[in-house]
Protein backbone atom coordinates (compact mmCIF):
# COMPACT_ATOMS: atom_id res chain seq x y z
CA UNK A 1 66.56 -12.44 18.20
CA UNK A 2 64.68 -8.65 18.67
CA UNK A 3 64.94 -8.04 15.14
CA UNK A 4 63.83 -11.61 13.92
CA UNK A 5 60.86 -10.40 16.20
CA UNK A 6 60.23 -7.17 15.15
CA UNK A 7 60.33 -8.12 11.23
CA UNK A 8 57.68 -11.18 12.24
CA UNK A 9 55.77 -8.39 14.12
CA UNK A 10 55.36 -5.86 11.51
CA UNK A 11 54.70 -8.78 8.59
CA UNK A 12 51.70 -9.43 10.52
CA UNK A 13 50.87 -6.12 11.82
CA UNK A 14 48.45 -5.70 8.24
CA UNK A 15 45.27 -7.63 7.12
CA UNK A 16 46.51 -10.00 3.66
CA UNK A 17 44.76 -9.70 0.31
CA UNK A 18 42.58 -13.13 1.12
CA UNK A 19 41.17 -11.86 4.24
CA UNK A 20 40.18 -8.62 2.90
CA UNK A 21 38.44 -10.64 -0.10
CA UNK A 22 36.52 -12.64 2.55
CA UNK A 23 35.42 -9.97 5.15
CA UNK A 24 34.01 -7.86 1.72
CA UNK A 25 32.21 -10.91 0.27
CA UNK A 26 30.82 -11.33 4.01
CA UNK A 27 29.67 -7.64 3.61
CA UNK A 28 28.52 -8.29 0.21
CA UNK A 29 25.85 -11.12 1.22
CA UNK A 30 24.69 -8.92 4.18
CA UNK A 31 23.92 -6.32 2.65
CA UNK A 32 21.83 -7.99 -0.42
CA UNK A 33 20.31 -10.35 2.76
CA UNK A 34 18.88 -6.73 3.74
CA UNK A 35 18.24 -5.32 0.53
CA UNK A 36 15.87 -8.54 -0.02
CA UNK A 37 14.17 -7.88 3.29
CA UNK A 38 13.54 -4.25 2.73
CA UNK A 39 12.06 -5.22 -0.33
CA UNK A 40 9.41 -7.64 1.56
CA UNK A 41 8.61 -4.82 4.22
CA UNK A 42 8.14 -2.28 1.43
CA UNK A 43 5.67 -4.83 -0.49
CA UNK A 44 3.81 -5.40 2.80
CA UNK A 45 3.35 -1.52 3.95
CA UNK A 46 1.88 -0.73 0.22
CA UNK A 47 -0.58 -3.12 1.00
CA UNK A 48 -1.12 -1.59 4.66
CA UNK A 49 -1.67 1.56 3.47
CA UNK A 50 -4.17 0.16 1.09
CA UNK A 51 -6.15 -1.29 3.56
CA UNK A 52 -5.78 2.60 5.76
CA UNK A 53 -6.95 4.54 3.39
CA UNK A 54 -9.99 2.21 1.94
CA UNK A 55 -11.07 2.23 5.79
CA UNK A 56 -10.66 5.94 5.83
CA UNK A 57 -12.53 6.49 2.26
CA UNK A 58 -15.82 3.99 4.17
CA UNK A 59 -16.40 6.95 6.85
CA UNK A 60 -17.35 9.35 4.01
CA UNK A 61 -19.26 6.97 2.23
CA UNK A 62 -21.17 5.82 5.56
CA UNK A 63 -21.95 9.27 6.41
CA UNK A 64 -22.78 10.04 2.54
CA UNK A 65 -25.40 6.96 2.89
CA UNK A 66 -26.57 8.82 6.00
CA UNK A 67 -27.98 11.64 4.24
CA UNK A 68 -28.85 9.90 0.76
CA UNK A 69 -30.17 6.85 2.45
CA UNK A 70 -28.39 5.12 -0.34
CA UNK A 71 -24.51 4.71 -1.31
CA UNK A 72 -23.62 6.46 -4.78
CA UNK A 73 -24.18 4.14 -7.56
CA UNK A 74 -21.28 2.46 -9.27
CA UNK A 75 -21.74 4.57 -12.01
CA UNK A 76 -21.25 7.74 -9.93
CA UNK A 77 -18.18 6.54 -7.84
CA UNK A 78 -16.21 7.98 -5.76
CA UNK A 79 -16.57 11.63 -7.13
CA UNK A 80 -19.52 12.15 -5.72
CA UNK A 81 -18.03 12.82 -2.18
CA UNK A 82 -16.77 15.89 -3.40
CA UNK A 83 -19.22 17.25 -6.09
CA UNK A 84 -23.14 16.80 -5.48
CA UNK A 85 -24.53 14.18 -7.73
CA UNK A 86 -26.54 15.23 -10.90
CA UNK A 87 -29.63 13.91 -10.05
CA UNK A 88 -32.10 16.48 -9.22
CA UNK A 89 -34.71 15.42 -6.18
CA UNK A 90 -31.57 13.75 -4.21
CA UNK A 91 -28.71 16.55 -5.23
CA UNK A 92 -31.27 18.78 -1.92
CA UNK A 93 -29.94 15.91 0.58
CA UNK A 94 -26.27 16.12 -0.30
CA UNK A 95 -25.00 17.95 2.64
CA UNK A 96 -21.09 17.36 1.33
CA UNK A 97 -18.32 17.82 0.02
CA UNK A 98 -17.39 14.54 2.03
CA UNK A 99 -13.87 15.01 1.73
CA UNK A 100 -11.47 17.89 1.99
CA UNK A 101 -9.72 16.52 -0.88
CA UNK A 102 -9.88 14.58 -4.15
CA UNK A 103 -9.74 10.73 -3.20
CA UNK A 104 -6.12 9.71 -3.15
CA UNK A 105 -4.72 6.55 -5.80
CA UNK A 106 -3.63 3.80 -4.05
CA UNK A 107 0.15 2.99 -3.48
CA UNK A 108 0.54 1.93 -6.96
CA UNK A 109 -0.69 5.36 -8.20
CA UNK A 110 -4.07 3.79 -9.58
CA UNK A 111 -7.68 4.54 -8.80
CA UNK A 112 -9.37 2.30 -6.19
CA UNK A 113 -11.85 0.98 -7.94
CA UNK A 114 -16.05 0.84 -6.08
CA UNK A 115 -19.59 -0.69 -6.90
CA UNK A 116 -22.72 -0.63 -5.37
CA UNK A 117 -24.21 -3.00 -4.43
CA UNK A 118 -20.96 -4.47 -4.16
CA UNK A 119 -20.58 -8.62 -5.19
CA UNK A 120 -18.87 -9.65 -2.26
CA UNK A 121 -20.37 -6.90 0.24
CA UNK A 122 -23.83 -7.57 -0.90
CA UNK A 123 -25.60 -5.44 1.79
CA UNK A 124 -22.65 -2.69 0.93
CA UNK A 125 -20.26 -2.43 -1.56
CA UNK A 126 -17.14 -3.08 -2.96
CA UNK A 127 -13.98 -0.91 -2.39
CA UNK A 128 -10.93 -2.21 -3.64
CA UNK A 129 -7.34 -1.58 -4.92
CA UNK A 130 -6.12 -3.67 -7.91
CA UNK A 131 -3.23 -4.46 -6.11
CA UNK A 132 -0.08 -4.71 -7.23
CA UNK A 133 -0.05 -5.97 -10.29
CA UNK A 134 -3.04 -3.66 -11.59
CA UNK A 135 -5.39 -7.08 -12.83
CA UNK A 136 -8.87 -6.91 -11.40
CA UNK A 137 -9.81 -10.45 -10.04
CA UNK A 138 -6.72 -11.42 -8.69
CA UNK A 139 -4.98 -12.81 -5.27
CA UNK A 140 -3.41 -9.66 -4.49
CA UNK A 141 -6.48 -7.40 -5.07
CA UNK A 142 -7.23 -5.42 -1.55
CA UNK A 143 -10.52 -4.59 -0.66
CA UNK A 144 -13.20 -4.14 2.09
CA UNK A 145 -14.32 -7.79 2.38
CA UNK A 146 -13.27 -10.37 4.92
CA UNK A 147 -10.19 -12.48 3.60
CA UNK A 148 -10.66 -15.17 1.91
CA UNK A 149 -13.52 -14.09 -0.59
């Protein structure tokens, strides 16, 4: 009766080919479960660090405005907080550069874009990243205006 025991024992002593099958398709779901959620994080800290570094780029242009009384026009951008503006009389008040460095793209590696007086800031203006998707005009643009405009 031992050995009928032991030979019972060691058949069972290993995992069979079915169970191994289901504990790697259990594996297998997990791990795209968490691959789909890393993607959805990733998404939503591009768009944090858009809205970072558009309220880091206002400082410069509130303290440019100090000195200028004005924001740069739409046509000068975002350059000018680096290199004095061309125009002559108003080039004396630029006490800049306003940044140590050239104004970073935004997390999808493209320009944020700026106009003054801005459409939807009309007192201010407009900074915005195109978003993902690069389309100006769109739901996923990210910008210095309240949601919802």
């Amino acid at each position: 009766m031992t050995s009928r025991n032991a030979r019972v024992a060691r058949r069972r002593a290993g995992f069979t080919l079915m169970e191994l099958l289901l504990v790697l398709a259990i594996l297998v779901i997990l791990g795209s479960l968490a691959v789909v959620s890393l993607g959805t994080i990733s998404a939503g800290a591009d768009q944090d660090a858009a809205r970072a570094q558009i309220g880091l780029l206002e400082t410069p242009l509130d303290v440019y405005n100090l000195h200028m009384k004005t924001y740069p026009a739409t046509a000068e951008g975002l350059d000018v907080l680096r290199a004095p503006p061309s125009a002559g009389a108003s080039g004396q008040r630029w006490k800049g550069p306003y940044m140590d460095e050239a104004v970073p793209p935004d997390p999808w590696d493209a320009p944020y874009q700026y106009q003054f007086p801005g459409k939807r800031n009309s007192q201010k203006y407009d900074l915005w990243s195109l978003g993902p998707d690069g389309q100006d005009g769109t739901d996923d643009d990210i910008g210095n205006w309240p949601a919802g405009m």
